[in-house]
C-alpha atoms as a PDB file:
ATOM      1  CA  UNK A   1      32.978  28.833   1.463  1.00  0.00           C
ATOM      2  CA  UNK A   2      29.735  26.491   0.853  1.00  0.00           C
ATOM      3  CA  UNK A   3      27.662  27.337  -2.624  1.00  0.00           C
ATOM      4  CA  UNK A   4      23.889  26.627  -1.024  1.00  0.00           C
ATOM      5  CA  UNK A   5      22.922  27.229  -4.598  1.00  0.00           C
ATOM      6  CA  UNK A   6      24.667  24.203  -5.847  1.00  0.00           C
ATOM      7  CA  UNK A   7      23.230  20.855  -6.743  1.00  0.00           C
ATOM      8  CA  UNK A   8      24.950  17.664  -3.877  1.00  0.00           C
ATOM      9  CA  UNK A   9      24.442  14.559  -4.991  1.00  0.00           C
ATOM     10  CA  UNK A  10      25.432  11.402  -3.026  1.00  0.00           C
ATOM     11  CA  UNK A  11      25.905   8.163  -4.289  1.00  0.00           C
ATOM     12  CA  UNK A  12      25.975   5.647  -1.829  1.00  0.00           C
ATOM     13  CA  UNK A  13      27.017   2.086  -2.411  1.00  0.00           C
ATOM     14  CA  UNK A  14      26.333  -0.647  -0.005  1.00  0.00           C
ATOM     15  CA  UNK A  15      28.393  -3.341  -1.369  1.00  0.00           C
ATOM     16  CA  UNK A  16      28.336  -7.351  -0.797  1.00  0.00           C
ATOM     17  CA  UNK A  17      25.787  -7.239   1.693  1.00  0.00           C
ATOM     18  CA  UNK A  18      25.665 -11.140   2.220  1.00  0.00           C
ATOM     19  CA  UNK A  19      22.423 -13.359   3.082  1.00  0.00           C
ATOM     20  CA  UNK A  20      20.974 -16.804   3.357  1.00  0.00           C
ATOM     21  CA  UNK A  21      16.982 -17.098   2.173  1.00  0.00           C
ATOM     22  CA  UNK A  22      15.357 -19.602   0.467  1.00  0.00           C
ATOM     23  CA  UNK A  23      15.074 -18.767  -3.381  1.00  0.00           C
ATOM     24  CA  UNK A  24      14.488 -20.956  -6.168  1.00  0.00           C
ATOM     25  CA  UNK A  25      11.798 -23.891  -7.622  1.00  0.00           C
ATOM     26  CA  UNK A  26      14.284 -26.764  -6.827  1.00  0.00           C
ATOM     27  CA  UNK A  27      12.858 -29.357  -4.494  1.00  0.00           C
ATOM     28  CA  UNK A  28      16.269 -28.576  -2.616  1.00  0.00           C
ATOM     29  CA  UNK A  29      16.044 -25.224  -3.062  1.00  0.00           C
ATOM     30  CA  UNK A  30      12.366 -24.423  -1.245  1.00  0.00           C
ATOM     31  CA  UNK A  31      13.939 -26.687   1.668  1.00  0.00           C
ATOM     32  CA  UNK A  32      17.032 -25.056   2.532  1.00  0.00           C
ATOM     33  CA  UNK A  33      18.667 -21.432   2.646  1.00  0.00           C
ATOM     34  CA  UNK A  34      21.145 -20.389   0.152  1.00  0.00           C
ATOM     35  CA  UNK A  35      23.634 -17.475  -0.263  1.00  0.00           C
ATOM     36  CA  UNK A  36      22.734 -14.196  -1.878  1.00  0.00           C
ATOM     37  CA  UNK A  37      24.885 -11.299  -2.469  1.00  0.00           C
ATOM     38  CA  UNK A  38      23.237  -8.118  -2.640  1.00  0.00           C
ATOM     39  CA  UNK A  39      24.853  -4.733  -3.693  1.00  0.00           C
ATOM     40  CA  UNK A  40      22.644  -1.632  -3.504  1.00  0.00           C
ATOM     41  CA  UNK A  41      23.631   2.042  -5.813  1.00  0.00           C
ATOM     42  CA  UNK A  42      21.504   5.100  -3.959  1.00  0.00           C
ATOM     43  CA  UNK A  43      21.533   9.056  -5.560  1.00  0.00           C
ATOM     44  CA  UNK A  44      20.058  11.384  -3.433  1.00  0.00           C
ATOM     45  CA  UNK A  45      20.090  15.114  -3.182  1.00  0.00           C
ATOM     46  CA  UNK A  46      22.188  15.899  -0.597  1.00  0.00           C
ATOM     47  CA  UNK A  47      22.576  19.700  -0.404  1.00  0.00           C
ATOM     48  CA  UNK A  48      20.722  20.180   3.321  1.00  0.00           C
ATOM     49  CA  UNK A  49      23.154  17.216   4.896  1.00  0.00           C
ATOM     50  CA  UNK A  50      26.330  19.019   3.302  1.00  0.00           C
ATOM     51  CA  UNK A  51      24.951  22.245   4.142  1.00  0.00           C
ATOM     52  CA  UNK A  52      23.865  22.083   7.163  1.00  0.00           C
ATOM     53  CA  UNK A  53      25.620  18.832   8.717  1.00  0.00           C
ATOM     54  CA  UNK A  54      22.541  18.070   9.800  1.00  0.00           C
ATOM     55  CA  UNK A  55      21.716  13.902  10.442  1.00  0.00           C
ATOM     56  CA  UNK A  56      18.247  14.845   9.381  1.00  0.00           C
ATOM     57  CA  UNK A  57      18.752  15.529   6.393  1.00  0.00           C
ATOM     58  CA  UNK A  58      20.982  12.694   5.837  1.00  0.00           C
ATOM     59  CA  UNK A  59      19.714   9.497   4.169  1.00  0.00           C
ATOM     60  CA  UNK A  60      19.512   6.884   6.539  1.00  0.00           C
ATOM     61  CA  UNK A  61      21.355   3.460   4.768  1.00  0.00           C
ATOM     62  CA  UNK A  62      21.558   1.680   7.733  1.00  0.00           C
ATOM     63  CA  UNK A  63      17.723   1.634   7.987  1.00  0.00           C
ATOM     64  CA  UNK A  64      17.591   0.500   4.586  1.00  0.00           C
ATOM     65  CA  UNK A  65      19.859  -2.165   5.063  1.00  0.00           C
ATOM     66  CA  UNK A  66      18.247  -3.466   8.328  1.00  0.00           C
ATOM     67  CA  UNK A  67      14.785  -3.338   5.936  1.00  0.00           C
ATOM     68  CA  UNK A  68      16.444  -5.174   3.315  1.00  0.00           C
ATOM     69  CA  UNK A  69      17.976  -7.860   5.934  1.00  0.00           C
ATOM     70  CA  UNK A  70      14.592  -8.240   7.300  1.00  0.00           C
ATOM     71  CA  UNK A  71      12.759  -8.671   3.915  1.00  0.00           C
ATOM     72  CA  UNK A  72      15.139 -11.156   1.858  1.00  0.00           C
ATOM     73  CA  UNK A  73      15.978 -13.614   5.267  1.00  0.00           C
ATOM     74  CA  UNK A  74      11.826 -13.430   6.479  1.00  0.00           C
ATOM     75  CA  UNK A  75      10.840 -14.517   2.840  1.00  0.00           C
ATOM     76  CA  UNK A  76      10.940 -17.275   0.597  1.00  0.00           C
ATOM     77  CA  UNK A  77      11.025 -16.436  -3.575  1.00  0.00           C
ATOM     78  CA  UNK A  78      11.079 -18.293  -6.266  1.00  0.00           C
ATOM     79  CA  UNK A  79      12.807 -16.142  -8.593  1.00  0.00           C
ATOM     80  CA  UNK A  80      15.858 -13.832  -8.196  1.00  0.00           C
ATOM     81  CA  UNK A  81      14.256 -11.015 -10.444  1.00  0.00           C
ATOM     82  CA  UNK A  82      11.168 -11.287  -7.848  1.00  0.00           C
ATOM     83  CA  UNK A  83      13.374 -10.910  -5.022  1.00  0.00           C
ATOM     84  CA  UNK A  84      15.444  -8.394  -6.702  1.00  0.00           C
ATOM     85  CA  UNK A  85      12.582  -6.209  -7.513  1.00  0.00           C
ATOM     86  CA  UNK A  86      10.630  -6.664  -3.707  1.00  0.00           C
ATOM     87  CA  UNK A  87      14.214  -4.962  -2.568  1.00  0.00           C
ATOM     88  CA  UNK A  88      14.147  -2.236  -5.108  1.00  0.00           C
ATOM     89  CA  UNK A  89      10.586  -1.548  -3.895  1.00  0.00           C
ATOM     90  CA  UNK A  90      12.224  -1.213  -0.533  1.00  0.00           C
ATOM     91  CA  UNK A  91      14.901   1.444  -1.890  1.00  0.00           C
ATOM     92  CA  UNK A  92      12.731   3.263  -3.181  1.00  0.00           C
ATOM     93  CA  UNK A  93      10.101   3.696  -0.107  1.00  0.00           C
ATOM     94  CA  UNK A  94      12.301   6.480   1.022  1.00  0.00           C
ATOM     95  CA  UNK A  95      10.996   9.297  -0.307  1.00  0.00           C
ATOM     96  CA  UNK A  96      14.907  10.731  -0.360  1.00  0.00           C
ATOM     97  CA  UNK A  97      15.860   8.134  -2.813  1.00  0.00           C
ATOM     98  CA  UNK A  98      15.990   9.546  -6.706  1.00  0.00           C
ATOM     99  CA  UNK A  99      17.661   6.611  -7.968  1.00  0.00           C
ATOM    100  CA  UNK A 100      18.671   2.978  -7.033  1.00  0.00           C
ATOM    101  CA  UNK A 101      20.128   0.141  -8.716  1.00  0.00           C
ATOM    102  CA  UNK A 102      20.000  -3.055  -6.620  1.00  0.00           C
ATOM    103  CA  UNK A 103      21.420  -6.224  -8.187  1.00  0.00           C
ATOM    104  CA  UNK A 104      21.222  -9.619  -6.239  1.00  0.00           C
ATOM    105  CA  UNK A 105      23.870 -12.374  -6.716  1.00  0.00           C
ATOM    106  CA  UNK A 106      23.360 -16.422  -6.688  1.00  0.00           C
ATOM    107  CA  UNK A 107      26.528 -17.740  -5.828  1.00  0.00           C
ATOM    108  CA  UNK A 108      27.181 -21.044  -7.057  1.00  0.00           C
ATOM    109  CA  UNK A 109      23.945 -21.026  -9.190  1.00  0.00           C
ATOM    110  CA  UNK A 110      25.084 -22.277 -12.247  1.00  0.00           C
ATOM    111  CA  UNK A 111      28.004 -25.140 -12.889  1.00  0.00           C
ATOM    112  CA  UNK A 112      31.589 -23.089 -13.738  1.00  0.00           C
ATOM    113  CA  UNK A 113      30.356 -19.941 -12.676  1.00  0.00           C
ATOM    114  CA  UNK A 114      30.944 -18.011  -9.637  1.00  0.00           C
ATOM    115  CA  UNK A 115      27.501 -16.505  -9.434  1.00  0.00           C
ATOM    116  CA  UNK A 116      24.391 -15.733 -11.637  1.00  0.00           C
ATOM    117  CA  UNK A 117      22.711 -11.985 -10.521  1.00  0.00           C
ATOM    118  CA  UNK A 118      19.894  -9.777 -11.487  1.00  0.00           C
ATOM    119  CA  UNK A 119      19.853  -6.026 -11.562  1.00  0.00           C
ATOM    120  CA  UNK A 120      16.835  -3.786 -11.850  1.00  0.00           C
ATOM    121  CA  UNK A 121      16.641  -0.072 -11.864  1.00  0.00           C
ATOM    122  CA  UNK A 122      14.590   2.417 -10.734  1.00  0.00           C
ATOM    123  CA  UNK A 123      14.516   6.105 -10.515  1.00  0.00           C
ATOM    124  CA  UNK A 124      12.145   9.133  -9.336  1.00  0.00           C
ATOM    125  CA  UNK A 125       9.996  10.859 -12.205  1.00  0.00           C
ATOM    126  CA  UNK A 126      11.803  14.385 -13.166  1.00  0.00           C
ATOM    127  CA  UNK A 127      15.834  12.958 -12.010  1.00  0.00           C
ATOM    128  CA  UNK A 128      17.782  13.004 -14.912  1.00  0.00           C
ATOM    129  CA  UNK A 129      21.020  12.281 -12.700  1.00  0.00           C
ATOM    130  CA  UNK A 130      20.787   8.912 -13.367  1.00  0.00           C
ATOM    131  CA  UNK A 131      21.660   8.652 -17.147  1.00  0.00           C
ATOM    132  CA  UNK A 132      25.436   7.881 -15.918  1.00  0.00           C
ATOM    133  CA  UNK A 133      25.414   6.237 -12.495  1.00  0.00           C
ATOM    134  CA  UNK A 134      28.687   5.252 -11.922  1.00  0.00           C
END
């Protein structure tokens, strides 16, 4: 038996989603598309989905991602944490979002390392779900 009365919240992760955009203030870097890894941590109450199975009331990640997609590959940013944060923005236009972490990956950025990322944070005023994400 379902308990309506209790709290669902779904974390979805939308790991290694992988890129090519132009980011960074390198002569060579404003002229050609590079890699970026993108991973993308969503809460979101969930009880009406569960409840009711109902698509509705499901939060749509695949029209996040395709958002996302559009955004990093139609722009052109000269810093990761701009980029990072323009994508967070994204997240959290759906108003079903309480909390996202989004942290973007620049493979290859730095010599003897496999990647250099950025991670921001954001979460709706009043969710307190957040304070332990994983």
């Amino acid at each position: 038996m379902r308990n309506s009365q209790r709290e669902q919240i779904a974390k979805i992760h939308i790991h290694n989603l992988r890129l090519r955009t132009f980011v960074g203030i390198n002569e060579d870097e404003k002229k050609n598309r590079q890699d970026v890894v993108i991973n993308i941590r969503i809460h979101y109450h969930a009880e009406k989905a569960v409840n009711f199975n109902a698509i509705d009331e499901a939060l749509n990640y695949r029209t996040i991602t395709k958002k996302v997609i559009a955004h990093v590959e139609g722009n052109r940013f000269l810093l990761l944490e701009r980029m990072t944060d323009e994508v967070l923005v994204l997240v959290m236009d759906d108003h079903k979002v309480m909390w996202a972490d989004v942290t973007i990956e620049k493979p290859h950025a730095l010599r003897f390392s496999d990647s250099v990322s950025i991670s921001l944070s954001a979460k709706r005023e009043g969710y307190a779900g957040a304070e332990h994400p994983h």
